[in-house]
Protein backbone atom coordinates (compact mmCIF):
# COMPACT_ATOMS: atom_id res chain seq x y z
CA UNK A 1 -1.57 -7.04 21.99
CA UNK A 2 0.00 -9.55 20.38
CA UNK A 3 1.98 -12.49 22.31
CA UNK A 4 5.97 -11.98 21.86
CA UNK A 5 5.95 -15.14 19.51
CA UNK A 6 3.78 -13.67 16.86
CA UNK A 7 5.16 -12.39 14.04
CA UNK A 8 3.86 -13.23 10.25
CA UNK A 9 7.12 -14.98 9.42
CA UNK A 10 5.90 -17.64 11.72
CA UNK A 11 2.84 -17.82 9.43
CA UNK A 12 4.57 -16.99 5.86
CA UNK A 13 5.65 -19.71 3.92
CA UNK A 14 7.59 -18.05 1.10
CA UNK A 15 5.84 -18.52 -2.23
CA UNK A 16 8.99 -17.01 -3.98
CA UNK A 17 9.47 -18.93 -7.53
CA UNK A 18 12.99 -18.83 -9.08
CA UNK A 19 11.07 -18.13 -12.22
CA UNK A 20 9.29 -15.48 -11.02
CA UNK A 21 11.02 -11.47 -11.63
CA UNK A 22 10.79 -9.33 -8.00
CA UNK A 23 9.50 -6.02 -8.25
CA UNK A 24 10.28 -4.08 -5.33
CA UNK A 25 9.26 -1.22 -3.84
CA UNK A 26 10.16 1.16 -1.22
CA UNK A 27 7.30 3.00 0.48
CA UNK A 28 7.49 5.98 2.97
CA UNK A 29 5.01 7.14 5.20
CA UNK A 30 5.27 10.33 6.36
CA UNK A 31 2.63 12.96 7.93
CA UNK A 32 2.46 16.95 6.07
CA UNK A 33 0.57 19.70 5.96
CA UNK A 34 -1.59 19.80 2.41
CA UNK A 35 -2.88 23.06 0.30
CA UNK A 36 -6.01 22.10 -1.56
CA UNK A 37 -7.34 25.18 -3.15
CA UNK A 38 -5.22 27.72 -0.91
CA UNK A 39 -6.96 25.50 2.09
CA UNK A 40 -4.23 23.92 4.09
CA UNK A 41 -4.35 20.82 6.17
CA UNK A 42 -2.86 17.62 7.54
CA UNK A 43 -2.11 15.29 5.42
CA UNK A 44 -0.77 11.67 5.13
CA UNK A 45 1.93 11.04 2.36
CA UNK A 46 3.49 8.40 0.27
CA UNK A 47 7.06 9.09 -0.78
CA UNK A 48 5.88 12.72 -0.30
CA UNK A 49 2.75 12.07 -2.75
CA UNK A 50 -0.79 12.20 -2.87
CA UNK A 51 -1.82 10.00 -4.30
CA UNK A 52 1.13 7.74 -3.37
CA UNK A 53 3.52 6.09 -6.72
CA UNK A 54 1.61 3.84 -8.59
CA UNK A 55 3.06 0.26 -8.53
CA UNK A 56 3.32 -2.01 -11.49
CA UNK A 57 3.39 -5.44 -11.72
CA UNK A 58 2.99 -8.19 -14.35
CA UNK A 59 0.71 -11.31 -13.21
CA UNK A 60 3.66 -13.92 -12.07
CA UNK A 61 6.22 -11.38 -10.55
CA UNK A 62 6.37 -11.73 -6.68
CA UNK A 63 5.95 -8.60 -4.87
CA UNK A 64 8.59 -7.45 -2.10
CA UNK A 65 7.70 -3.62 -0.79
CA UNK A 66 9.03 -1.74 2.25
CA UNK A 67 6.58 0.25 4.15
CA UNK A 68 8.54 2.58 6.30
CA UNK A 69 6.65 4.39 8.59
CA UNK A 70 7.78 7.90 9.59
CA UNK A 71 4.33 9.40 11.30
CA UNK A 72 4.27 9.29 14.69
CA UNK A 73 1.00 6.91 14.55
CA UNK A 74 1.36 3.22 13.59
CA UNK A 75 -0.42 2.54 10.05
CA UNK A 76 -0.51 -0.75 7.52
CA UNK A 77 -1.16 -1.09 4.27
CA UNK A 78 -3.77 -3.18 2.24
CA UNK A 79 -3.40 -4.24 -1.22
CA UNK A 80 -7.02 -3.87 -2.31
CA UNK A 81 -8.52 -6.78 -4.34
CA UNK A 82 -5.10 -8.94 -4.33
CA UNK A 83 -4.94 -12.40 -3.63
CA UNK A 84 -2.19 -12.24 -1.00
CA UNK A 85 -1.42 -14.50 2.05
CA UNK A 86 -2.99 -14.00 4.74
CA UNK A 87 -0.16 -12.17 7.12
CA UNK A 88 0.42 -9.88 3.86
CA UNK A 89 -2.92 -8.16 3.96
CA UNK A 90 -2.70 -5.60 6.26
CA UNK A 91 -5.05 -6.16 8.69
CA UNK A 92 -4.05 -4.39 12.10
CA UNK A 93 -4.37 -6.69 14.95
CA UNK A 94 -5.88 -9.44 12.83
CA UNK A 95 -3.28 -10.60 10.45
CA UNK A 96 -0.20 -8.27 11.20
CA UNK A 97 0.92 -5.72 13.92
CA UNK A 98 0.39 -2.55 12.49
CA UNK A 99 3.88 -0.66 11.20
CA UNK A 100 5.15 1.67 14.23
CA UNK A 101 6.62 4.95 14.02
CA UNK A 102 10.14 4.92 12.75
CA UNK A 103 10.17 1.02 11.69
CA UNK A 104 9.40 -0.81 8.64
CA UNK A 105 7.38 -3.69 7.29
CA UNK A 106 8.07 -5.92 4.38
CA UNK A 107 5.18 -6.95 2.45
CA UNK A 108 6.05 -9.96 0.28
CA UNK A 109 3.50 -11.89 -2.05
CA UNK A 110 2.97 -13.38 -5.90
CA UNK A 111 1.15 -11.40 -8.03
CA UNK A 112 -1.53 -14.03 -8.99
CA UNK A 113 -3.78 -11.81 -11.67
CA UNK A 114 -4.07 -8.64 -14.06
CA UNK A 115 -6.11 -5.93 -13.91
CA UNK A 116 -6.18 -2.39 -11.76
CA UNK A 117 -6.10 -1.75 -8.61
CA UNK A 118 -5.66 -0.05 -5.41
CA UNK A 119 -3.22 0.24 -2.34
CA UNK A 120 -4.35 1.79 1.31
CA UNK A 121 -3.67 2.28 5.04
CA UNK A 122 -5.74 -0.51 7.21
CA UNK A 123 -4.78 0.86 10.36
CA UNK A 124 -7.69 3.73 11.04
CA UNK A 125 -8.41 3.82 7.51
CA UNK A 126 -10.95 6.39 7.89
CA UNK A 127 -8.63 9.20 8.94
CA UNK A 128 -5.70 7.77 7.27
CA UNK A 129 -6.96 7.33 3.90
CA UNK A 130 -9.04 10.16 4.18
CA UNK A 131 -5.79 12.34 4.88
CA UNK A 132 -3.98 10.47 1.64
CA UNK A 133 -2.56 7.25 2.06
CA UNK A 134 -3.93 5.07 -0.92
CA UNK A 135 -2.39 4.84 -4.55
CA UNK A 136 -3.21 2.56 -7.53
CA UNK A 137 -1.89 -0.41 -8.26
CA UNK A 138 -1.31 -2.09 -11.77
CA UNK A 139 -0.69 -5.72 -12.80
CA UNK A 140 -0.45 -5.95 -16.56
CA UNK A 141 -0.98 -9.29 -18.57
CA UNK A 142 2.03 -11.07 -19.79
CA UNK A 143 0.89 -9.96 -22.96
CA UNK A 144 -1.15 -6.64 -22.88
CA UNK A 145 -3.31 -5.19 -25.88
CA UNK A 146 -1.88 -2.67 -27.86
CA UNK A 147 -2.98 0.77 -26.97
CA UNK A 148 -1.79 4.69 -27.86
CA UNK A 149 -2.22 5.29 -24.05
CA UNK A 150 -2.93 4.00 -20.55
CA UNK A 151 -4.74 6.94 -17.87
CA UNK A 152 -4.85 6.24 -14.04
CA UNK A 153 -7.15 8.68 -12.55
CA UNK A 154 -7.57 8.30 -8.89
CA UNK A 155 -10.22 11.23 -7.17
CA UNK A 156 -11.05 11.89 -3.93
CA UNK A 157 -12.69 14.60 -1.76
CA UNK A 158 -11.41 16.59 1.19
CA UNK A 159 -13.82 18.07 3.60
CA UNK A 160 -12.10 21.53 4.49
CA UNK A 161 -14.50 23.24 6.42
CA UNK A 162 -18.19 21.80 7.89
CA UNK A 163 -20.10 23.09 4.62
């Protein structure tokens, strides 16, 4: 465990620009059951979703988003191919204590690039992702190319039975 002085505060020097718009976010974590083809299961969930909300940026904004974490096992979250500071990534026991049951974490960082990506748990990843906590992310360019349509498909398997 961590010593009582740690927290990433300590570690976070805020990289907030006056310039720069906030997009926030409010995230909650919460355990269900899930019916996948009349199959039903536990499941992890992101403001009741699976795949969680998907979270735009533009490259510039800074970041704030509460995790709140209503399972009754701790979890994190990871913002997959960001550059974020260090204590944002959500690394359990490495860079940040993971979010306990019935608290919640802010994540706060600069969105530093475009392109798509993806948001998941840290904190025993392979259950917790594999139960449903992941959703995309999206940082458009200050000045995106015109298009008739943007898709976000996000698949995953779920192993129901042992065939």
């Amino acid at each position: 465990m961590f010593p009582t002085w740690y927290h990433p505060s300590n570690f976070f020097f805020s990289l907030s620009s006056t310039s720069a718009a906030v997009r926030e976010y409010n995230l909650v974590i919460s355990q269900d059951e899930v019916s996948i083809q009349g199959k039903t299961t536990s499941g992890m969930k992101i403001n009741g979703k699976i795949p969680g909300p998907t979270l735009y940026f533009e490259n510039g904004d800074l970041a704030r988003i509460h995790v709140k974490n209503e399972m009754t096992v701790p979890t994190s979250m990871h913002w997959h191919g960001l550059l974020v500071p260090p204590t944002m990534d959500g690394v359990p026991f490495v860079t940040q204590i993971p979010i306990q049951p019935g608290t919640t974490f802010t994540y706060e960082f600069p969105i530093r690039q475009t392109g798509t990506y993806w948001y998941h748990s840290h904190n025993r990843s392979t259950e917790q992702v594999a139960r449903g906590l992941y959703g995309p992310l999206i940082v458009e360019e200050s000045n995106p190319p015109d298009v008739d349509q943007d898709l976000t498909l996000m698949l995953d398997d779920w192993r129901l039975d042992p065939e």
